[in-house]
PDB file of N, CA and C in Angstrom:
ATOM      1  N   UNK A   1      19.722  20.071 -52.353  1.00  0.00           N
ATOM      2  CA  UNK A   1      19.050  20.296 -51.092  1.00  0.00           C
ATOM      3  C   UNK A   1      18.001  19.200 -50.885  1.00  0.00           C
ATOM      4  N   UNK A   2      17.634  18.267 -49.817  1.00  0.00           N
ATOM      5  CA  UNK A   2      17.065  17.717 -49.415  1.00  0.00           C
ATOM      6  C   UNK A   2      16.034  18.287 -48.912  1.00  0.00           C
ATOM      7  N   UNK A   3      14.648  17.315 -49.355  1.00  0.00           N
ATOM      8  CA  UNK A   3      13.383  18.412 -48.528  1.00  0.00           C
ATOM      9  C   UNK A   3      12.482  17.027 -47.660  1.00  0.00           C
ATOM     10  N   UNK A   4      12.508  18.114 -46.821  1.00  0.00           N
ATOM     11  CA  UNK A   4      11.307  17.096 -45.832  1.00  0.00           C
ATOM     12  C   UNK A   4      10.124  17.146 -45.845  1.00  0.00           C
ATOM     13  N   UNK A   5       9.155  15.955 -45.694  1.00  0.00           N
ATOM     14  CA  UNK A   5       8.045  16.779 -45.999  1.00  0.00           C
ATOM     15  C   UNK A   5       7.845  16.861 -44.167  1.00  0.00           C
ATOM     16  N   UNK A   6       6.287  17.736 -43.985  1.00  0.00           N
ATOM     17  CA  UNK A   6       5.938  18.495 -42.769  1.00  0.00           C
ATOM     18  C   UNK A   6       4.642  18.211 -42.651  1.00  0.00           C
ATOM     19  N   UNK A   7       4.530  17.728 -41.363  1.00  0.00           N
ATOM     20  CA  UNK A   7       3.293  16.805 -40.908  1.00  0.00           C
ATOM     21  C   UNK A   7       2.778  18.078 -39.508  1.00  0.00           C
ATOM     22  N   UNK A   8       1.721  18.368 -39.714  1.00  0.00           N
ATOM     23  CA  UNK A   8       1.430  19.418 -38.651  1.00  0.00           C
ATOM     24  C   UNK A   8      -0.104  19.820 -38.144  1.00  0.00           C
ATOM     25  N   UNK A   9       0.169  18.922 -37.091  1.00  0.00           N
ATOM     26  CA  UNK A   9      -1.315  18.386 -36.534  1.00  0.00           C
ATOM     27  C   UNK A   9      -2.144  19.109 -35.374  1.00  0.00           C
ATOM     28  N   UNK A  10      -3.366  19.089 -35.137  1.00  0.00           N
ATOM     29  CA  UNK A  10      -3.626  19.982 -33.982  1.00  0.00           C
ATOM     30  C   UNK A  10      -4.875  18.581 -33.327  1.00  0.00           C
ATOM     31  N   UNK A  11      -4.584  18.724 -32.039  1.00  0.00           N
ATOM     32  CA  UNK A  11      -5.056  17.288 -31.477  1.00  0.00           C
ATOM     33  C   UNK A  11      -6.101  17.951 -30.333  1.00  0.00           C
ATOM     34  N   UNK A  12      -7.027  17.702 -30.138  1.00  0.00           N
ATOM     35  CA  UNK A  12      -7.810  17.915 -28.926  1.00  0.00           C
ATOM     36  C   UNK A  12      -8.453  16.751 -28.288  1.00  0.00           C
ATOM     37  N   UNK A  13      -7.730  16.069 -27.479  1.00  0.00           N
ATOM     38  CA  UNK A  13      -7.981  14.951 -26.928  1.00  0.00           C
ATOM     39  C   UNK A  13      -9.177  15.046 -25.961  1.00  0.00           C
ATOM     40  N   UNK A  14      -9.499  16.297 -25.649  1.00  0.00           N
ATOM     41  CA  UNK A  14     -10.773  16.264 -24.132  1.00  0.00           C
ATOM     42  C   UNK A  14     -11.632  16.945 -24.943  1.00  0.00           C
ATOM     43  N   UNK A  15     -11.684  16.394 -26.633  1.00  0.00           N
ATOM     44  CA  UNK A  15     -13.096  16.520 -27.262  1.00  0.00           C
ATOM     45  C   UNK A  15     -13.809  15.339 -27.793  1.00  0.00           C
ATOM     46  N   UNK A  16     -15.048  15.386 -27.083  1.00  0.00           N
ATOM     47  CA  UNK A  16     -15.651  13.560 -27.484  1.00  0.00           C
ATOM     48  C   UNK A  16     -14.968  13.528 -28.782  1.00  0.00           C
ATOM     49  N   UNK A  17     -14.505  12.265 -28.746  1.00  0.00           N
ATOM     50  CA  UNK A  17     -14.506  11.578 -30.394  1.00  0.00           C
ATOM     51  C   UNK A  17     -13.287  12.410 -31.095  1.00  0.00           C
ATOM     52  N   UNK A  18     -12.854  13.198 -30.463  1.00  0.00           N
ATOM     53  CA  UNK A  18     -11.109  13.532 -31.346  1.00  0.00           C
ATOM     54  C   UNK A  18     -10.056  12.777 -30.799  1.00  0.00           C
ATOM     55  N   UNK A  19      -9.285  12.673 -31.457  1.00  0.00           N
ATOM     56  CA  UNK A  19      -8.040  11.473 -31.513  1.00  0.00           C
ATOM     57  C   UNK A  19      -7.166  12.890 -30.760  1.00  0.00           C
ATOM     58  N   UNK A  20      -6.715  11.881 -29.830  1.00  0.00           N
ATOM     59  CA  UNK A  20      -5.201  12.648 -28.937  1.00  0.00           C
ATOM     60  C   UNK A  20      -3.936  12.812 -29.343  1.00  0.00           C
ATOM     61  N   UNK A  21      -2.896  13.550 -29.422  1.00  0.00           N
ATOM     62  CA  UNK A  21      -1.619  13.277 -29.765  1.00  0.00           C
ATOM     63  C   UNK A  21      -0.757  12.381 -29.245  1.00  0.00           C
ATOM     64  N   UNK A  22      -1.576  11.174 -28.067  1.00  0.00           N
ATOM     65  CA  UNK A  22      -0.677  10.217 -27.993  1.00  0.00           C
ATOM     66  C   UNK A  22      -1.262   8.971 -28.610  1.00  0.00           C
ATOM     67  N   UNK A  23      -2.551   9.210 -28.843  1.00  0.00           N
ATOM     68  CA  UNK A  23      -3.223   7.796 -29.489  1.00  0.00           C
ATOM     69  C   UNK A  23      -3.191   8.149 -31.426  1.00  0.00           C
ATOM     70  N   UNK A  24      -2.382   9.401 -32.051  1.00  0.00           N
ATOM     71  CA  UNK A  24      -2.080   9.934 -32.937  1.00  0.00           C
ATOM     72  C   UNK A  24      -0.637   8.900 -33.277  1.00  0.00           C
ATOM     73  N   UNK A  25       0.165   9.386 -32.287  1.00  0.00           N
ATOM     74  CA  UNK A  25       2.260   8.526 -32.125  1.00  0.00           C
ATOM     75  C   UNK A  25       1.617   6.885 -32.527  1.00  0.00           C
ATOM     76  N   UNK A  26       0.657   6.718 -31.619  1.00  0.00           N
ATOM     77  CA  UNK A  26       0.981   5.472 -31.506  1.00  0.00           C
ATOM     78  C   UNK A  26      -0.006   4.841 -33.131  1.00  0.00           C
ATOM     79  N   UNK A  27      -0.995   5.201 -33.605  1.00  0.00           N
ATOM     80  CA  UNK A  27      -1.391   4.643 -34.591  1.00  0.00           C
ATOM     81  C   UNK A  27      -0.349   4.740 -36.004  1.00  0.00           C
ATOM     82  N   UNK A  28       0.628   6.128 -35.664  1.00  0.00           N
ATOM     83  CA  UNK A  28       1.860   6.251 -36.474  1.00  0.00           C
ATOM     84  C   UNK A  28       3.018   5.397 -36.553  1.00  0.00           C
ATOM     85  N   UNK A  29       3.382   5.304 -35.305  1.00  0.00           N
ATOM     86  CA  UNK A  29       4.749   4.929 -34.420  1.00  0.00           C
ATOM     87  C   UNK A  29       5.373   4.029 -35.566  1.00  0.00           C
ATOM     88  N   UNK A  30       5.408   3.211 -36.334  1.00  0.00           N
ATOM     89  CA  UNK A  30       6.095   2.892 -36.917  1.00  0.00           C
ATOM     90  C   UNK A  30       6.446   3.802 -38.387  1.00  0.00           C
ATOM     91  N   UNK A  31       5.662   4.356 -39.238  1.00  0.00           N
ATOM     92  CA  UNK A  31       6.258   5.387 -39.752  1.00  0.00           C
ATOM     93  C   UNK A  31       7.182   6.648 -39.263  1.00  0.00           C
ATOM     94  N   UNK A  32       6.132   6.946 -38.052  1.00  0.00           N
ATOM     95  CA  UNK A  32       7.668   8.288 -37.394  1.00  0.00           C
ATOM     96  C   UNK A  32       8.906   7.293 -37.030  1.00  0.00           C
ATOM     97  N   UNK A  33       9.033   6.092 -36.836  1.00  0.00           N
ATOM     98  CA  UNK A  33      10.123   5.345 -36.397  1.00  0.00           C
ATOM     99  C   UNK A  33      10.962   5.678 -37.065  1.00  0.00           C
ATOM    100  N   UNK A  34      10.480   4.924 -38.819  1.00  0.00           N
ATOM    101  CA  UNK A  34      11.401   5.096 -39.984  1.00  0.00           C
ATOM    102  C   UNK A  34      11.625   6.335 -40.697  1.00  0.00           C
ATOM    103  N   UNK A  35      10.608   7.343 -40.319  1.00  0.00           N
ATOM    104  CA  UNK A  35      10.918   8.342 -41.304  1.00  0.00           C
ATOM    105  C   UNK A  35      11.148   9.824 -40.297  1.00  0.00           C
ATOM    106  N   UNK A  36      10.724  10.050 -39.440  1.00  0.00           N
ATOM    107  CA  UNK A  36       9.926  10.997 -38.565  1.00  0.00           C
ATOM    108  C   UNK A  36      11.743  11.543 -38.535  1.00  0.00           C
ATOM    109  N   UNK A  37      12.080  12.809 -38.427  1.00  0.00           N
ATOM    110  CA  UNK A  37      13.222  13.612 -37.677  1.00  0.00           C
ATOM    111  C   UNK A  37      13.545  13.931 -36.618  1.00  0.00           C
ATOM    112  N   UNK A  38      11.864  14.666 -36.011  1.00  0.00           N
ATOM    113  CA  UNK A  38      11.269  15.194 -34.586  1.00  0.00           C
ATOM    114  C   UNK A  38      10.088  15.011 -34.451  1.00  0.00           C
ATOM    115  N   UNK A  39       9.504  14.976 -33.302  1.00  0.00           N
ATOM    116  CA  UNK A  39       8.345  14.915 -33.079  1.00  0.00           C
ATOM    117  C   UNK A  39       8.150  16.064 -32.158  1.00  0.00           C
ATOM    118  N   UNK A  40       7.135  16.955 -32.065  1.00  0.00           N
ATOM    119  CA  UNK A  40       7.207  18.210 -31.359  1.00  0.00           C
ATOM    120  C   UNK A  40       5.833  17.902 -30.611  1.00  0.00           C
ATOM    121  N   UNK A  41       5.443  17.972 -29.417  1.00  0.00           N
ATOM    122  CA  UNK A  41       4.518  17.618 -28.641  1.00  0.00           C
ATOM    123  C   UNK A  41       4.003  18.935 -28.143  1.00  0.00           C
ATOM    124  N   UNK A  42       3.325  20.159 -28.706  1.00  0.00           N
ATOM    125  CA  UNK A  42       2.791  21.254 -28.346  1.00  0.00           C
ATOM    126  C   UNK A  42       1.516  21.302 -27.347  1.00  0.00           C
ATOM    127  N   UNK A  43       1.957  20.944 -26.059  1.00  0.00           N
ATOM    128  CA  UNK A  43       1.028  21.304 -24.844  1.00  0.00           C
ATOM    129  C   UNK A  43      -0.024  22.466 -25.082  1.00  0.00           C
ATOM    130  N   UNK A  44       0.601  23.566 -25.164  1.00  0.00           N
ATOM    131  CA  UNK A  44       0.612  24.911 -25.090  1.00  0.00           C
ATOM    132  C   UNK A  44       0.632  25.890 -25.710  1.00  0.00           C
ATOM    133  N   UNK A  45       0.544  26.432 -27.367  1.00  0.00           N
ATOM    134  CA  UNK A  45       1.704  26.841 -27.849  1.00  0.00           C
ATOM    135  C   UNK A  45       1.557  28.520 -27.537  1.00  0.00           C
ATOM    136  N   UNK A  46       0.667  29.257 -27.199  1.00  0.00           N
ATOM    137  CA  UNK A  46       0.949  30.466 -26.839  1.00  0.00           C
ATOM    138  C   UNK A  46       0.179  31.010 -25.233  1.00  0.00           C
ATOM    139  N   UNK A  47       1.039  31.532 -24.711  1.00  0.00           N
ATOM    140  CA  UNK A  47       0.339  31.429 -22.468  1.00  0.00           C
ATOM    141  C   UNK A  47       1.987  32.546 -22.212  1.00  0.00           C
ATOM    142  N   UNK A  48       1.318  33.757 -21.819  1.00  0.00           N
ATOM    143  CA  UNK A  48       1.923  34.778 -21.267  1.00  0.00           C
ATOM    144  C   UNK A  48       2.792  35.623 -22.128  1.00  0.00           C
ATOM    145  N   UNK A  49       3.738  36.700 -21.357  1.00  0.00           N
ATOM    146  CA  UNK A  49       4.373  37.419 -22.193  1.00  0.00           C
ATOM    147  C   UNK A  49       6.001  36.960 -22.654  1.00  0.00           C
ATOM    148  N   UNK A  50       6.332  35.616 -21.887  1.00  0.00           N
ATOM    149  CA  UNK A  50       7.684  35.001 -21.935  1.00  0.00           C
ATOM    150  C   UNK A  50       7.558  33.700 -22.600  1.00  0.00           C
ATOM    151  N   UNK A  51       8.737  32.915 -22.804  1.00  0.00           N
ATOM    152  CA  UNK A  51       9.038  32.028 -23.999  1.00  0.00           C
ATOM    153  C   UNK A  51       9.045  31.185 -22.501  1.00  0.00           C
ATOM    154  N   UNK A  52       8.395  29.466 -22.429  1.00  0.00           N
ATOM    155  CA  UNK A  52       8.971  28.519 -21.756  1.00  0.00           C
ATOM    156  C   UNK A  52       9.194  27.434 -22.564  1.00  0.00           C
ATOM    157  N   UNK A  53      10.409  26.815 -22.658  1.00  0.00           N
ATOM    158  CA  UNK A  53      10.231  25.782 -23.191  1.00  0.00           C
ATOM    159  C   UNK A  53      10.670  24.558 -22.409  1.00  0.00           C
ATOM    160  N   UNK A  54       9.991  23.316 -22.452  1.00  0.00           N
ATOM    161  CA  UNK A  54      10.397  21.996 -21.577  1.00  0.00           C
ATOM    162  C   UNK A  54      10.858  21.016 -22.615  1.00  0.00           C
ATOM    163  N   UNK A  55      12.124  20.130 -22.531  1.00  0.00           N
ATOM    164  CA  UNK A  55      12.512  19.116 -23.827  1.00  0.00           C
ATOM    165  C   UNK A  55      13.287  18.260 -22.852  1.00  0.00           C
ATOM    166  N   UNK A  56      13.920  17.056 -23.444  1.00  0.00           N
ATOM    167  CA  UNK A  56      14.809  15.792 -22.972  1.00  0.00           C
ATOM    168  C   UNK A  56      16.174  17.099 -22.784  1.00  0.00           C
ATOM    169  N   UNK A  57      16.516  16.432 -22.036  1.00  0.00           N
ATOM    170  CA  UNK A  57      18.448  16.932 -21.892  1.00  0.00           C
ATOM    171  C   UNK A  57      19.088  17.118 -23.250  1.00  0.00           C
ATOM    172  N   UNK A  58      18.627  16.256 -23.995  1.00  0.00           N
ATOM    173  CA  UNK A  58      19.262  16.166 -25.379  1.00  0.00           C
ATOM    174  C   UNK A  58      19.170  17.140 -26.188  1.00  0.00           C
ATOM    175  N   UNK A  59      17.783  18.390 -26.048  1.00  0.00           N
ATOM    176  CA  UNK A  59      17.663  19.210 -26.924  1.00  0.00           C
ATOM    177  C   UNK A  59      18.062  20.137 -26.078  1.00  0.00           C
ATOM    178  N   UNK A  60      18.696  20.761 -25.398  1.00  0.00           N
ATOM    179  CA  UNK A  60      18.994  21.735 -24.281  1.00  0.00           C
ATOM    180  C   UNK A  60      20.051  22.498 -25.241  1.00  0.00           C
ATOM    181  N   UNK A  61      20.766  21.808 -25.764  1.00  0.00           N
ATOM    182  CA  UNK A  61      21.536  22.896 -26.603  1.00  0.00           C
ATOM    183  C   UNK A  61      21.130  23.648 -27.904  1.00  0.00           C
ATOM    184  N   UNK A  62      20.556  22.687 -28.177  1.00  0.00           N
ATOM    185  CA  UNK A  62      19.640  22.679 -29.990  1.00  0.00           C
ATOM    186  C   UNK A  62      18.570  23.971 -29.550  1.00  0.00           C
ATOM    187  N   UNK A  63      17.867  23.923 -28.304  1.00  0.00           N
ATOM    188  CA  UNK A  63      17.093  25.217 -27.930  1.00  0.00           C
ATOM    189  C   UNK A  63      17.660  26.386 -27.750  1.00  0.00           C
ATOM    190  N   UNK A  64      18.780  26.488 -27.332  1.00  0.00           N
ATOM    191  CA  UNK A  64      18.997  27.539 -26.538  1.00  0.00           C
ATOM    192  C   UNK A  64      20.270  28.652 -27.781  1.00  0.00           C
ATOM    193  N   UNK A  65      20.511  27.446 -28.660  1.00  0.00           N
ATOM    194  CA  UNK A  65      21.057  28.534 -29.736  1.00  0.00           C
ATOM    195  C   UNK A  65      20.295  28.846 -30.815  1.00  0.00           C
ATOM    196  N   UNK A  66      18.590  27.979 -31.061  1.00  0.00           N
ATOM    197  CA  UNK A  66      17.730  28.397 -31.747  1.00  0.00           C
ATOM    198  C   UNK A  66      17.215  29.705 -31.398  1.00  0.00           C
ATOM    199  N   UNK A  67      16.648  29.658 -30.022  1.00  0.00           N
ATOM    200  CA  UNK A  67      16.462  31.074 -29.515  1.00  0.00           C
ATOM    201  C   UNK A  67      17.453  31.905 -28.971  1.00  0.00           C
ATOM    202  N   UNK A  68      18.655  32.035 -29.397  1.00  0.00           N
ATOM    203  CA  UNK A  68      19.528  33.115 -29.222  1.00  0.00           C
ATOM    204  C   UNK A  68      19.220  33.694 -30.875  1.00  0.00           C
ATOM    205  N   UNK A  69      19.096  32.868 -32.222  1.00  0.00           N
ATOM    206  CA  UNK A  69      18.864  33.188 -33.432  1.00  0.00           C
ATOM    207  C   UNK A  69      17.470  33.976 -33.786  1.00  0.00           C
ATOM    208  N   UNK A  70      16.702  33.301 -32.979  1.00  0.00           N
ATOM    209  CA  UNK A  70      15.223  33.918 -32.837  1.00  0.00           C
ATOM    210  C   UNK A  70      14.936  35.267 -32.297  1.00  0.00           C
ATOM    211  N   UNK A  71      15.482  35.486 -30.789  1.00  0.00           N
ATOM    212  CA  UNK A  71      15.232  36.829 -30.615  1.00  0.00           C
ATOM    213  C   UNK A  71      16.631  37.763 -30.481  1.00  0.00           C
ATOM    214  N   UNK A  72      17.322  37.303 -31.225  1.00  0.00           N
ATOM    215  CA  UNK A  72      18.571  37.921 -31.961  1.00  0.00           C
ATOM    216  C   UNK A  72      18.189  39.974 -31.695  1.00  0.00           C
TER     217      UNK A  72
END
């Protein structure tokens, strides 16, 4: 079994003097290049009583049978 390791960050960019999750990518960007799997960009992560999720076209399938497994 292959293990990944797990990078899991919490960014508050509209606090003086904290680093943003896009000025985070970019001081990275060449390690997530070579190593990175996903990059998960959490706007939001909990707001109301329903699930929304927004991704590229590309993950549209990868979502939608994760959460058929999820609230199974």
């Amino acid at each position: 079994m292959v293990s990944f390791p797990e990078i899991f960050s919490l960014n508050q960019s509209y606090l003086f003097m904290k680093i943003g999750s896009t000025e985070w990518v970019e001081q990275n960007l060449i390690n997530l290049g070579s190593k990175a799997v996903a990059y998960l960009n959490v706007d939001c992560a909990v707001q109301g009583p329903g699930l929304f999720v927004g991704s590229t076209p590309q993950l549209d399938n990868l979502i939608l049978e994760v959460t058929k497994k999820v609230f199974k």
